[in-house]
N, C-alpha and C. Protein backbone atom coordinates (compact mmCIF):
# COMPACT_ATOMS: atom_id res chain seq x y z
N UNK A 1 0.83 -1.19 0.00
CA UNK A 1 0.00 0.00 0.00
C UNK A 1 0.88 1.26 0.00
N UNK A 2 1.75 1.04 0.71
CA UNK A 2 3.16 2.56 0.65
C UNK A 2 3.16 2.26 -0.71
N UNK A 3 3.68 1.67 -1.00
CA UNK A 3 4.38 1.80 -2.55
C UNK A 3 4.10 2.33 -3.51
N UNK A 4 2.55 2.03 -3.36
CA UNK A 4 1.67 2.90 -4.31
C UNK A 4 1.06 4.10 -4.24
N UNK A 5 1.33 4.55 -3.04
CA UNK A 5 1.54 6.12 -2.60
C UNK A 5 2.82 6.38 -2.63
N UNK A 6 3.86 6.18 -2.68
CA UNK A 6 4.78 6.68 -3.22
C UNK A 6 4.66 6.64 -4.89
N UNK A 7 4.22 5.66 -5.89
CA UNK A 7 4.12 5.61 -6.56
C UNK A 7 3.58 6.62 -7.37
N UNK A 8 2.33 7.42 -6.52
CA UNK A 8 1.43 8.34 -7.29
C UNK A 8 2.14 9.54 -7.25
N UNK A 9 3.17 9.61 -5.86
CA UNK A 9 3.57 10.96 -5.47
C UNK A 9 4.47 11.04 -6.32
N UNK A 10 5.36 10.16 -6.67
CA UNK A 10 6.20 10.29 -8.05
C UNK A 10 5.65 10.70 -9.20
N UNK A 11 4.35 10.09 -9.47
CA UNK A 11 3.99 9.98 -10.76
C UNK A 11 3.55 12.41 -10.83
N UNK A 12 3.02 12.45 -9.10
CA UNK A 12 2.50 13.53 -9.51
C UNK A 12 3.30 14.79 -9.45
N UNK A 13 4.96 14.48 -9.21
CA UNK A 13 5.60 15.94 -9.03
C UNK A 13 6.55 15.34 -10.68
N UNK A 14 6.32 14.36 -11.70
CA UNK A 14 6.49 14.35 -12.42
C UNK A 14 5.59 15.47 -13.28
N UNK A 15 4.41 15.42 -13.28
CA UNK A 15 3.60 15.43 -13.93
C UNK A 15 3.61 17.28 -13.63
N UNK A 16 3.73 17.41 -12.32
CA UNK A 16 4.01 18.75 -11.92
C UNK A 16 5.26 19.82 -12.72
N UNK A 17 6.34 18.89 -12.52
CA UNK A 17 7.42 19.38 -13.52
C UNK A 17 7.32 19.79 -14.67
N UNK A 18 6.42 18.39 -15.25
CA UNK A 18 6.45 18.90 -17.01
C UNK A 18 4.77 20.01 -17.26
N UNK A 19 4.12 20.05 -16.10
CA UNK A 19 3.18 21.53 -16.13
C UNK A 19 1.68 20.96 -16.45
N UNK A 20 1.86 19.39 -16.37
CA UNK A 20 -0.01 18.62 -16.45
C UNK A 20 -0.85 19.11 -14.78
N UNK A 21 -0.74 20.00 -14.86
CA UNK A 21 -1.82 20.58 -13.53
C UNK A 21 -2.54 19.87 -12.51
N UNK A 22 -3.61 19.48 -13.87
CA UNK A 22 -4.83 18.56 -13.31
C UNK A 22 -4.22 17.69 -12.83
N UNK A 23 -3.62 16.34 -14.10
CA UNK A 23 -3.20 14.91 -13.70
C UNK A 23 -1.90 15.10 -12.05
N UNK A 24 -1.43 16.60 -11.68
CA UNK A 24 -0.86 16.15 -10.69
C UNK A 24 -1.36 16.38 -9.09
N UNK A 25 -2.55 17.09 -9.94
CA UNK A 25 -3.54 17.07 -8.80
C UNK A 25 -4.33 15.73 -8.37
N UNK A 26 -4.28 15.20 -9.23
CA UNK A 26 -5.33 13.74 -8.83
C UNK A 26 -4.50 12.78 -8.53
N UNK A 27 -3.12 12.53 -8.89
CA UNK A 27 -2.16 12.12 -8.23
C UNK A 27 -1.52 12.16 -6.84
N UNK A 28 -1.36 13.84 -6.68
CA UNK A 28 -1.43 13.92 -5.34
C UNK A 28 -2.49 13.57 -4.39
N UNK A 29 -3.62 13.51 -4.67
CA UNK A 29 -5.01 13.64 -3.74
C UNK A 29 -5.03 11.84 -3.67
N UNK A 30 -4.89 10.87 -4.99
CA UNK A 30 -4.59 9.44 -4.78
C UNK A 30 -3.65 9.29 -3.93
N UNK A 31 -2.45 10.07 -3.31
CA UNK A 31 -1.42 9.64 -3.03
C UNK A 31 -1.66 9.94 -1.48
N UNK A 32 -2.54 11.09 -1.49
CA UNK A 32 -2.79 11.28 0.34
C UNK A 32 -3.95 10.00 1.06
N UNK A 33 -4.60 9.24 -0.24
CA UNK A 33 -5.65 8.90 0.50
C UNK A 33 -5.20 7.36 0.42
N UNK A 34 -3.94 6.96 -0.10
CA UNK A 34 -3.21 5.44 0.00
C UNK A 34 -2.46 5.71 1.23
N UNK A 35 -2.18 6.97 1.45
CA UNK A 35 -1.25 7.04 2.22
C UNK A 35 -1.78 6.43 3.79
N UNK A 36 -3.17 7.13 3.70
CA UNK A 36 -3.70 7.53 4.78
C UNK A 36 -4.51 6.31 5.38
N UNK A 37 -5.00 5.30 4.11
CA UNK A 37 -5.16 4.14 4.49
C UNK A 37 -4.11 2.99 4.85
N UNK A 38 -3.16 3.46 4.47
CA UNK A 38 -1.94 2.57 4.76
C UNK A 38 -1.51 3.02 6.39
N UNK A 39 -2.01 3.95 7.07
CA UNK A 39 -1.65 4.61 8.21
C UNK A 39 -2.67 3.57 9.29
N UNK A 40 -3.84 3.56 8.54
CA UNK A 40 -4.97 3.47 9.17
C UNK A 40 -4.97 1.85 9.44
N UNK A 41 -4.27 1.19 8.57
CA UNK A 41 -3.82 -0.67 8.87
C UNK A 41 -3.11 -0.63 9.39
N UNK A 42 -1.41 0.41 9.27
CA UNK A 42 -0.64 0.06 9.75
C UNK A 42 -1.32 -0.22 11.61
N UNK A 43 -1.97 0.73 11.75
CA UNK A 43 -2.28 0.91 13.55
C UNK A 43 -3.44 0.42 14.08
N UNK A 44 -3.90 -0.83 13.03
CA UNK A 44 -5.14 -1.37 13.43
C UNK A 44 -4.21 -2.85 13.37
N UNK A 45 -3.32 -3.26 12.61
CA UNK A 45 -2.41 -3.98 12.69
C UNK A 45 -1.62 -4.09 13.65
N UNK A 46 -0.90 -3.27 14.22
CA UNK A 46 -0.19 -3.13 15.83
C UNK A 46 -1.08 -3.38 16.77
N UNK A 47 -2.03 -3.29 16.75
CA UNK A 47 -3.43 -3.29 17.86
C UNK A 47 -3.58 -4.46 17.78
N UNK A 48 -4.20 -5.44 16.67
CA UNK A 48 -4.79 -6.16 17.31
C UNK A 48 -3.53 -7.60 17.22
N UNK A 49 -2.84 -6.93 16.24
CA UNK A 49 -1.48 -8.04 16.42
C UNK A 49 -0.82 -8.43 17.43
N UNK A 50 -0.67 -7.82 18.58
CA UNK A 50 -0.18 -7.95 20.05
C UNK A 50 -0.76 -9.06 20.48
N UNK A 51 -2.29 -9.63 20.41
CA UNK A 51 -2.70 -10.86 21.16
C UNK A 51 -2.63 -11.86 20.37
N UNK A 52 -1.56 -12.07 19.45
CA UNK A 52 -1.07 -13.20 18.55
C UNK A 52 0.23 -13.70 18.60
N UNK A 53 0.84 -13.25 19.41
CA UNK A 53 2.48 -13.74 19.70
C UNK A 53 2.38 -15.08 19.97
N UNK A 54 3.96 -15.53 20.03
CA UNK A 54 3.54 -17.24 20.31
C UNK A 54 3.34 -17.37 22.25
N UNK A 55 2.77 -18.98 22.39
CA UNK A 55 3.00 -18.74 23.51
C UNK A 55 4.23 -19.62 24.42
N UNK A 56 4.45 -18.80 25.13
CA UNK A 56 5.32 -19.93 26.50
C UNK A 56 5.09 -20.26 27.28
């Protein structure tokens, strides 16, 4: 899921450089909302992953 927010954010300060406006606007706005779901597993993942360790 990072990857592909990094992916967009590349794609959109490319797109920024060569002066496509729009396409690096929708790039960026894809890239905040992978980001933000990737935030949102990462810490629902730490949560409930703790009562899965092995046991001793």
């Amino acid at each position: 899921m990072l990857s592909w927010a990094v992916t967009f954010l590349i794609i959109a300060i490319i797109a920024a450089v060569l002066g496509f406006g729009g396409i690096a606007g929708t790039a960026t706005g894809i890239a905040k909302i992978l980001f933000v779901v990737f935030l949102v597993l990462f810490v629902v993942s730490l949560i409930f992953g703790r009562g899965r360790g092995p046991r001793v």
